[in-house]
Each structure stands twice: as C-alpha cells, then as structure tokens.
Protein backbone atom coordinates (compact mmCIF):
# COMPACT_ATOMS: atom_id res chain seq x y z
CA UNK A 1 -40.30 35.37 5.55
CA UNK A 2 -39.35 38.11 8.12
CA UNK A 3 -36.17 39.77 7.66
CA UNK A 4 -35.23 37.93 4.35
CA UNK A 5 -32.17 39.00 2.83
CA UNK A 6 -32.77 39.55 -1.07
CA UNK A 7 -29.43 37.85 -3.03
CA UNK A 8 -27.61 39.18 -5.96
CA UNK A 9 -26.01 36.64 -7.82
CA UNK A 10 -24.63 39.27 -10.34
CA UNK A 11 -22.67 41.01 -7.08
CA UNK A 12 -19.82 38.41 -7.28
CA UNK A 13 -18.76 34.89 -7.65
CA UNK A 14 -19.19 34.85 -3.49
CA UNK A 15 -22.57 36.25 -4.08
CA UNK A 16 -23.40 33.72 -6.22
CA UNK A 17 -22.58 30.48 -5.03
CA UNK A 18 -24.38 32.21 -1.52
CA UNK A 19 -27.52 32.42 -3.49
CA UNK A 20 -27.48 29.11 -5.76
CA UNK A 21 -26.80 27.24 -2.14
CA UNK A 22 -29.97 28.89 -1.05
CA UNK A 23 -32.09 28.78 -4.12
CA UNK A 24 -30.98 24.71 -4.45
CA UNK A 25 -32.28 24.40 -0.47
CA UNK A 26 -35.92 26.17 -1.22
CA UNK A 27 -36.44 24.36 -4.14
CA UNK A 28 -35.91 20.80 -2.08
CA UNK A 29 -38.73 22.45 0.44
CA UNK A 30 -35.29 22.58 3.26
CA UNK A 31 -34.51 24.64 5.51
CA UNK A 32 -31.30 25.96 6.92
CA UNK A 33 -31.72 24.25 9.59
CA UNK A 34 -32.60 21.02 7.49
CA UNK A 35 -29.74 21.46 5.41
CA UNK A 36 -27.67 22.21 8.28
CA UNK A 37 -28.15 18.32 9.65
CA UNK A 38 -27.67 17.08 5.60
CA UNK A 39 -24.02 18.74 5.86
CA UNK A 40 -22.68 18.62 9.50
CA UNK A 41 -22.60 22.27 10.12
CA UNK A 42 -24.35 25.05 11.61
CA UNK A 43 -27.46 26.52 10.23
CA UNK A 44 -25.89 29.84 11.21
CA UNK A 45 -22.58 29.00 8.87
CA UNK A 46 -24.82 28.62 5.74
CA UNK A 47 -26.62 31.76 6.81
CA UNK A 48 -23.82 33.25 6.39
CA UNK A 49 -22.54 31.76 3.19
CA UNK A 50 -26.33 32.53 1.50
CA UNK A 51 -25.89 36.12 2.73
CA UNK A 52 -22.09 36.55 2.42
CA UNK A 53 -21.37 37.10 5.34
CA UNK A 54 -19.49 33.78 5.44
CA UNK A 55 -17.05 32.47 2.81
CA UNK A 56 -17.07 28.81 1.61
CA UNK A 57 -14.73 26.28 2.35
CA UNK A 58 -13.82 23.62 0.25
CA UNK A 59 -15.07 20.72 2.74
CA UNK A 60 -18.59 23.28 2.77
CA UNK A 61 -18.67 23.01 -1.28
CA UNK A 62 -17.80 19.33 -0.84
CA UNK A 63 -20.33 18.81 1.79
CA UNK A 64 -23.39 20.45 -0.04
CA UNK A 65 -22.40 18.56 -3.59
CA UNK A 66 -22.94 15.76 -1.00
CA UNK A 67 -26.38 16.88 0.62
CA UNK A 68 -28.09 18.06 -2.60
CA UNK A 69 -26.64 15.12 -4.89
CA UNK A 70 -24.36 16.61 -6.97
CA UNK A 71 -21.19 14.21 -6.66
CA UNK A 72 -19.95 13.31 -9.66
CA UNK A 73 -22.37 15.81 -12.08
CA UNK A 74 -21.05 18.71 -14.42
CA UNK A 75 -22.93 21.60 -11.99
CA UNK A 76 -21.01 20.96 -8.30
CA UNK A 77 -20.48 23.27 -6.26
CA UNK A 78 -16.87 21.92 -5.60
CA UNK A 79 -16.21 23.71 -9.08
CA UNK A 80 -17.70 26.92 -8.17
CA UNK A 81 -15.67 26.95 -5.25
CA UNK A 82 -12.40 26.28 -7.74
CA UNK A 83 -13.78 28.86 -9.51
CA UNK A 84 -14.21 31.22 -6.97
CA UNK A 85 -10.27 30.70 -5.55
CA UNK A 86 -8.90 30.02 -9.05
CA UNK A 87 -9.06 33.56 -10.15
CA UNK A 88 -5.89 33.40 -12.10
CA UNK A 89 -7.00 30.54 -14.07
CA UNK A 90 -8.59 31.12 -17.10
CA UNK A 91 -12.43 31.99 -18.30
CA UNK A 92 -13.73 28.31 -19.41
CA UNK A 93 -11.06 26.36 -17.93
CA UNK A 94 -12.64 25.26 -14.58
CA UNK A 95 -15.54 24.19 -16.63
CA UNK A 96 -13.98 22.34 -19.08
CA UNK A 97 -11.61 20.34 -16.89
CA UNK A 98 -15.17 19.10 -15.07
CA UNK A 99 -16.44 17.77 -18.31
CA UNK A 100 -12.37 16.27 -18.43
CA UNK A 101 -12.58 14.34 -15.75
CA UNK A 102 -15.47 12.15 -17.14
CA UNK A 103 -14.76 12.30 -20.63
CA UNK A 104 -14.14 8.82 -22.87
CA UNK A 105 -11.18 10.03 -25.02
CA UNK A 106 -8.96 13.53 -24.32
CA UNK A 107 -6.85 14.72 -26.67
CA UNK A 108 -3.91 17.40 -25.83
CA UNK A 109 -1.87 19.74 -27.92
CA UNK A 110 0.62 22.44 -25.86
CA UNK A 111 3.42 24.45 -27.07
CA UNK A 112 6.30 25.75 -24.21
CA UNK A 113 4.92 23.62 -21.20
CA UNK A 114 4.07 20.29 -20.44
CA UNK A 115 -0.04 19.98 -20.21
CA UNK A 116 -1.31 20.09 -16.50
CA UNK A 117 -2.52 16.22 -16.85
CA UNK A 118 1.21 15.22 -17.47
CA UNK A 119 3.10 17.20 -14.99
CA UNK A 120 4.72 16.56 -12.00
CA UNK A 121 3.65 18.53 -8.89
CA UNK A 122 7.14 20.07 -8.80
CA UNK A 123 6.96 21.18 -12.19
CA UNK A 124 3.53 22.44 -11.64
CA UNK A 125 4.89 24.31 -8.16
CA UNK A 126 7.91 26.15 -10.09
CA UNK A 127 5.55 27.28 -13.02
CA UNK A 128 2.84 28.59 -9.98
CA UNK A 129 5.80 30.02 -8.07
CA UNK A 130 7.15 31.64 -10.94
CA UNK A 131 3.09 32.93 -11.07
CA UNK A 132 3.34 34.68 -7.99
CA UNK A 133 6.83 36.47 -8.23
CA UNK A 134 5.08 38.20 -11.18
CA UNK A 135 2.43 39.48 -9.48
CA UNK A 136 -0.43 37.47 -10.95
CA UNK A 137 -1.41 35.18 -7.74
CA UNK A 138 -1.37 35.00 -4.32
CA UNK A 139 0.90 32.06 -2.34
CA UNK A 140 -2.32 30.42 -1.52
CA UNK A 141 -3.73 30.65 -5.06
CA UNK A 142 -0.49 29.08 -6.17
CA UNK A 143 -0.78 26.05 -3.56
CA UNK A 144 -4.27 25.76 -4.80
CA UNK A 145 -3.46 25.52 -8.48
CA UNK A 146 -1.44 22.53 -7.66
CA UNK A 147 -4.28 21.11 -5.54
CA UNK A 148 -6.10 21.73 -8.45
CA UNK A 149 -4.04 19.69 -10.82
CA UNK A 150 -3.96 16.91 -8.40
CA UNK A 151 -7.56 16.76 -8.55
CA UNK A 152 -7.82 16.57 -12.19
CA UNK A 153 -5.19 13.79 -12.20
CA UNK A 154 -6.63 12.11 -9.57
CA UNK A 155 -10.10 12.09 -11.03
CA UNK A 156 -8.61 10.05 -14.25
CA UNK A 157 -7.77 7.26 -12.15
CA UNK A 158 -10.79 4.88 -12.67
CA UNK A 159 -11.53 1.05 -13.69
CA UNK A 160 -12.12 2.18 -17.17
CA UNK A 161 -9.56 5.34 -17.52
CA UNK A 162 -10.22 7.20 -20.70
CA UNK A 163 -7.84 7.33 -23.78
CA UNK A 164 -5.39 9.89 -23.54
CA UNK A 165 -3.44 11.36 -26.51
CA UNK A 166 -1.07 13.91 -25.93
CA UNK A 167 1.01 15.62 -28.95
CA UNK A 168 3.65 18.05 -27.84
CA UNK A 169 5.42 20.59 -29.39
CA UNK A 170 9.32 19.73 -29.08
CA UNK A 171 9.58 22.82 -27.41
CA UNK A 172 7.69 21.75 -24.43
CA UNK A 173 10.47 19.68 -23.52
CA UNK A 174 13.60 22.01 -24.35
CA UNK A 175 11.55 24.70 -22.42
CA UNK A 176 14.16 23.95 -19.21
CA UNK A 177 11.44 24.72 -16.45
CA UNK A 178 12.54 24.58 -12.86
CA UNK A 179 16.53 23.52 -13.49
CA UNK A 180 17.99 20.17 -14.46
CA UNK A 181 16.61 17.77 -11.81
CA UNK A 182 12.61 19.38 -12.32
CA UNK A 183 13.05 18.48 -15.72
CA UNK A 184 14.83 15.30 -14.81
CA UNK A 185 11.86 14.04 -13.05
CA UNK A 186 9.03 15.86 -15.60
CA UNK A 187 11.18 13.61 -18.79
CA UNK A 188 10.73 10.56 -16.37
CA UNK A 189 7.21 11.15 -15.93
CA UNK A 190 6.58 11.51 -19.80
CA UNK A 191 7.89 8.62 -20.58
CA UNK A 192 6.06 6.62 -18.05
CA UNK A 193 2.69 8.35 -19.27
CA UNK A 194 3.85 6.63 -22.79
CA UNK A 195 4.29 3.54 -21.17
CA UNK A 196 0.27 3.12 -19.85
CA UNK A 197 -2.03 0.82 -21.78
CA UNK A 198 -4.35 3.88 -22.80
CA UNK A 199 -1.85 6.77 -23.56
CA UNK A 200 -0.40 8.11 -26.72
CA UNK A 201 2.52 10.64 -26.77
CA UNK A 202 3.66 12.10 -29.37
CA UNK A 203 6.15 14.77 -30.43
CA UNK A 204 5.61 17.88 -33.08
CA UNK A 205 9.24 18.26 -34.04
CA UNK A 206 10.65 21.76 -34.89
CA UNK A 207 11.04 20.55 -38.18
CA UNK A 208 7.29 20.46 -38.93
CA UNK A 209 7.78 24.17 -38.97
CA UNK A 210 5.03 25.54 -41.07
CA UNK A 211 3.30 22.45 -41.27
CA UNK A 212 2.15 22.23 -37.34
CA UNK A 213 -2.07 23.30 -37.65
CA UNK A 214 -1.83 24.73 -34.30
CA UNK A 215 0.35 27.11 -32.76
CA UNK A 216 -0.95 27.29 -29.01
CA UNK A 217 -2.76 25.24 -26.64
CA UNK A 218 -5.57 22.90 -28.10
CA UNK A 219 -7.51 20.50 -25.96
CA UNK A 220 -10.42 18.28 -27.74
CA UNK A 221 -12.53 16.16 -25.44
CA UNK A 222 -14.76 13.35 -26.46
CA UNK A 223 -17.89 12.23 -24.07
CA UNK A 224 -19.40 9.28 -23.25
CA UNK A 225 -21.90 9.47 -25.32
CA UNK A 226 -19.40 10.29 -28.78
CA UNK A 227 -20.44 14.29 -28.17
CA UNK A 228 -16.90 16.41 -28.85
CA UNK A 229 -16.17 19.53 -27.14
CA UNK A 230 -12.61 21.98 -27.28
CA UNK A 231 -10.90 23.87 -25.28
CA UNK A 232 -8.72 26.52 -26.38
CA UNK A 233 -6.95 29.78 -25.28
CA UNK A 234 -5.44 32.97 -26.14
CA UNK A 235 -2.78 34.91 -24.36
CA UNK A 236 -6.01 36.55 -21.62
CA UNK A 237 -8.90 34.31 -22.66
CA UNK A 238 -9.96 30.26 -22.23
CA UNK A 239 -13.18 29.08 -24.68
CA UNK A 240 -14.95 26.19 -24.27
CA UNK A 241 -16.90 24.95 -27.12
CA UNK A 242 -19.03 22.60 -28.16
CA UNK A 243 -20.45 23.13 -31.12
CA UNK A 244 -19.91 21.08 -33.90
CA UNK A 245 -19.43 23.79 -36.50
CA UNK A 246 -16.34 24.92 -34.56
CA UNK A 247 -14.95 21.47 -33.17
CA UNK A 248 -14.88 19.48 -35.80
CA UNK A 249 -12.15 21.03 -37.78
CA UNK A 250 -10.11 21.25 -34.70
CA UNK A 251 -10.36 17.44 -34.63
CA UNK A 252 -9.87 16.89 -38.47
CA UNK A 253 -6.69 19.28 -37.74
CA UNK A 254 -5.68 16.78 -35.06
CA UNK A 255 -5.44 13.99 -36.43
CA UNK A 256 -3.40 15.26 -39.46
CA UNK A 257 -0.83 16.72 -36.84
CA UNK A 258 -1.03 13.13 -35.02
CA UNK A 259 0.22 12.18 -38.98
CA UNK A 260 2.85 13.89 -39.51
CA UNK A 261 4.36 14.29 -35.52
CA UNK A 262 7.21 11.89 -34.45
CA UNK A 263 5.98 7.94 -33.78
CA UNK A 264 5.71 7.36 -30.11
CA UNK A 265 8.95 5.22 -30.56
CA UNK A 266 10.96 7.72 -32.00
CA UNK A 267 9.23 10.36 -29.41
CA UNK A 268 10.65 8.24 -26.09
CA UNK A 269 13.93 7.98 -27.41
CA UNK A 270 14.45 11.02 -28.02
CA UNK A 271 13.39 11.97 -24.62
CA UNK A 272 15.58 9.61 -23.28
CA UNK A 273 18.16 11.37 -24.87
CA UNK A 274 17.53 14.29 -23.88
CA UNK A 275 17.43 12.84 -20.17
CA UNK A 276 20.80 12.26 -20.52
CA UNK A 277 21.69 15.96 -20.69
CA UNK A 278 19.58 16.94 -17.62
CA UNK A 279 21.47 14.80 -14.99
C-alpha cells in the first residue's frame, strides 16, 4: 500500500487504540472506506484516529464496538477509550469493572468511602471535585469519572441482576464526605441498596478492631460460569487477578469477615441512626 503509515502501539494509549482499530479492519478484509459506511463517519476521521492524527470520541469507540461486534464482550473499545480519558483511575480498574458489569455474584469490601456501585452521583462529584483541587485530574476527567460510575451502575440493571454483597467498614459512613445533606442522601441510598431482593449490606464495626482480614479496598467477582477473579489496590497501584492460588483466600477471608460484621438488621438501624444526626 502506497504511503502506509507504520503504527506503534507501544507510542501511547492514543497510538494504540489507532492501530488495534486498524489492525481489527484488515483482518475483516475492510477498508476505511468500508468501515467508514459500518460506523457513520468519514473514512478520513478513522484515518486519522489509525494514524493519530485524530482523537477518539466516545460515540467513535461506541460506534466501532458496534461495526466490528464487540457490544457486550470483555475487549471493547468503549473501555479503551475509558481507559484512555481515565488516566487518574487506577492500573486494572477499567478492566476489572468490564468483567463487573457481567459478573453473577460481586462482592465489595471498602474502608473511608462508600464503593463506586453504591454512591450517589453527588457523592461521587464531591470526592472527583475534591480530585481536581489537588491537582490529580482535570475538570473534564472529573465529569468523566462520574460518567463512568453511571455506566457501571447502569450496566447492573438487567432481568437477572447479579448478587451484590457489600461489607463496609463503619468508617465509610462516619467519613462525613461532601457536608450533612451529601451524606444525607448517600445514608438514604444505602439503605435502599439493603432493601433490593439481591443485595446484602453489611457493616465491619470499629469494634472488630484487629479482627477485620482486610484493611483496604477488596473487590471479589464471581462469573457466569463459577470462575472468581479480585480486585485490589494499594495507595498508587490497582491488580486484577484471577488466579486461583491468589483469590481463593481472599474469598475464604470474606466470608469470615461477612461472620463476624454487623447483621444487615442491626447494619440499617444503625444507619438510620446515624441519619438522624446528618439532617
């Protein structure tokens, strides 16, 4: 081919989504100009997104998950596009909340804030506001993030939603994030999440002290087809894993915290209580 622009995918994430879109179109025998009529835009546009010349829009991603098939799967290019504006969110995390959104049975363990699937978007707006006074995102990466947990929440809502059980440290809801009526409105929200036919909530007193097995973030996932997978994070780095080796105690760990935390009875009232002191 005359004039053929050799790709680096190693140059950057816009580098290489540019040359997966193109290597995805070859392999289906397309051209640009075929795949141009497949998505509704011009053959020059994904040119320039091969080449990176061009950046990707969401409705592009959207449109080529659409052309080549990929709705629904684990390798979209919707999520490389996340991945791509969602700098500030962790290594593994963009990943792992793909396989979330499909998974059976999800498990959730968070100390200091309220777990993305149970927030409210204000909540989720102060904590990516709070993001971007410190430096650490742009405005428009924090109105993405919140996009981003719509998404996820959105994607849960199906005829047969999966199990969701949720065990949070008490200090998730002391942690006073976003004032009185934030908090207000995040309480509300927990206790409606308790509510639902296929939710658990739980809470990991302070009195557990020494006995809690985890100490940050833990997120355990289980597939359609019984396979487990975790998620987990340090202060600068998310893993995803899925080998059973590694998961497995996670899960045994689990389900002794999901022992000894608060019943879900005892877990609503005393959110209600608390409710009473945010109005």
């Amino acid at each position: 081919m005359v004039n053929r622009k050799e790709l680096n995918p190693d140059a950057s994430p816009q580098a290489a989504f540019g040359a997966r879109l193109r290597s995805s179109r070859e392999a289906r025998g397309w051209t640009q100009e075929d795949l141009s009529e497949r998505m509704g835009v011009s053959s020059g546009h994904i040119s320039g997104v091969e080449t990176t010349r061009k950046s990707p829009s969401l409705r592009f991603a959207k449109a080529a998950d659409s052309a080549f098939g990929l709705v629904g799967t684990d390798a979209t290019f919707e999520r490389r596009w996340h991945e791509m504006q969602h700098g500030s969110l962790l290594e593994g995390y963009p990943e792992y909340a793909g396989f979330q959104s499909r998974a059976a049975e999800i498990r959730l363990f968070e100390a200091g804030i309220i777990p993305g699937l149970l927030q409210t978007q204000e909540y989720t707006r102060v904590l990516a506001d709070s993001a971007v006074q410190r430096g650490e995102i742009t405005p428009e990466q924090a109105a993405e993030r919140v996009d981003f947990l719509i998404e996820q929440q959105a994607a849960l809502v199906r005829p047969s939603p999966p199990l969701i059980f949720a065990v949070l440290d008490e200090s998730c809801i002391r942690n006073p994030i976003g004032g009185p009526s934030v908090m207000d409105a995040q309480l509300a929200r927990l206790v409606e999440f308790a509510s639902q036919s296929s939710t658990a909530l739980q809470l990991a007193p302070f009195s557990m002290a020494e006995r809690k097995p985890f100490r940050r973030l833990v997120y355990l996932l289980t597939m359609p087809d019984r396979s487990v997978m975790s998620y987990v994070e340090s202060q600068t780095h998310g893993h995803l894993d899925r080998e059973l080796t590694s998961v497995l105690p996670l899960v045994r760990a689990y389900h002794q915290l999901q022992t000894e935390a608060a019943s879900q009875a005892d877990t609503v009232a005393m959110i209600k209580q608390l409710r009473k002191g945010t109005l």
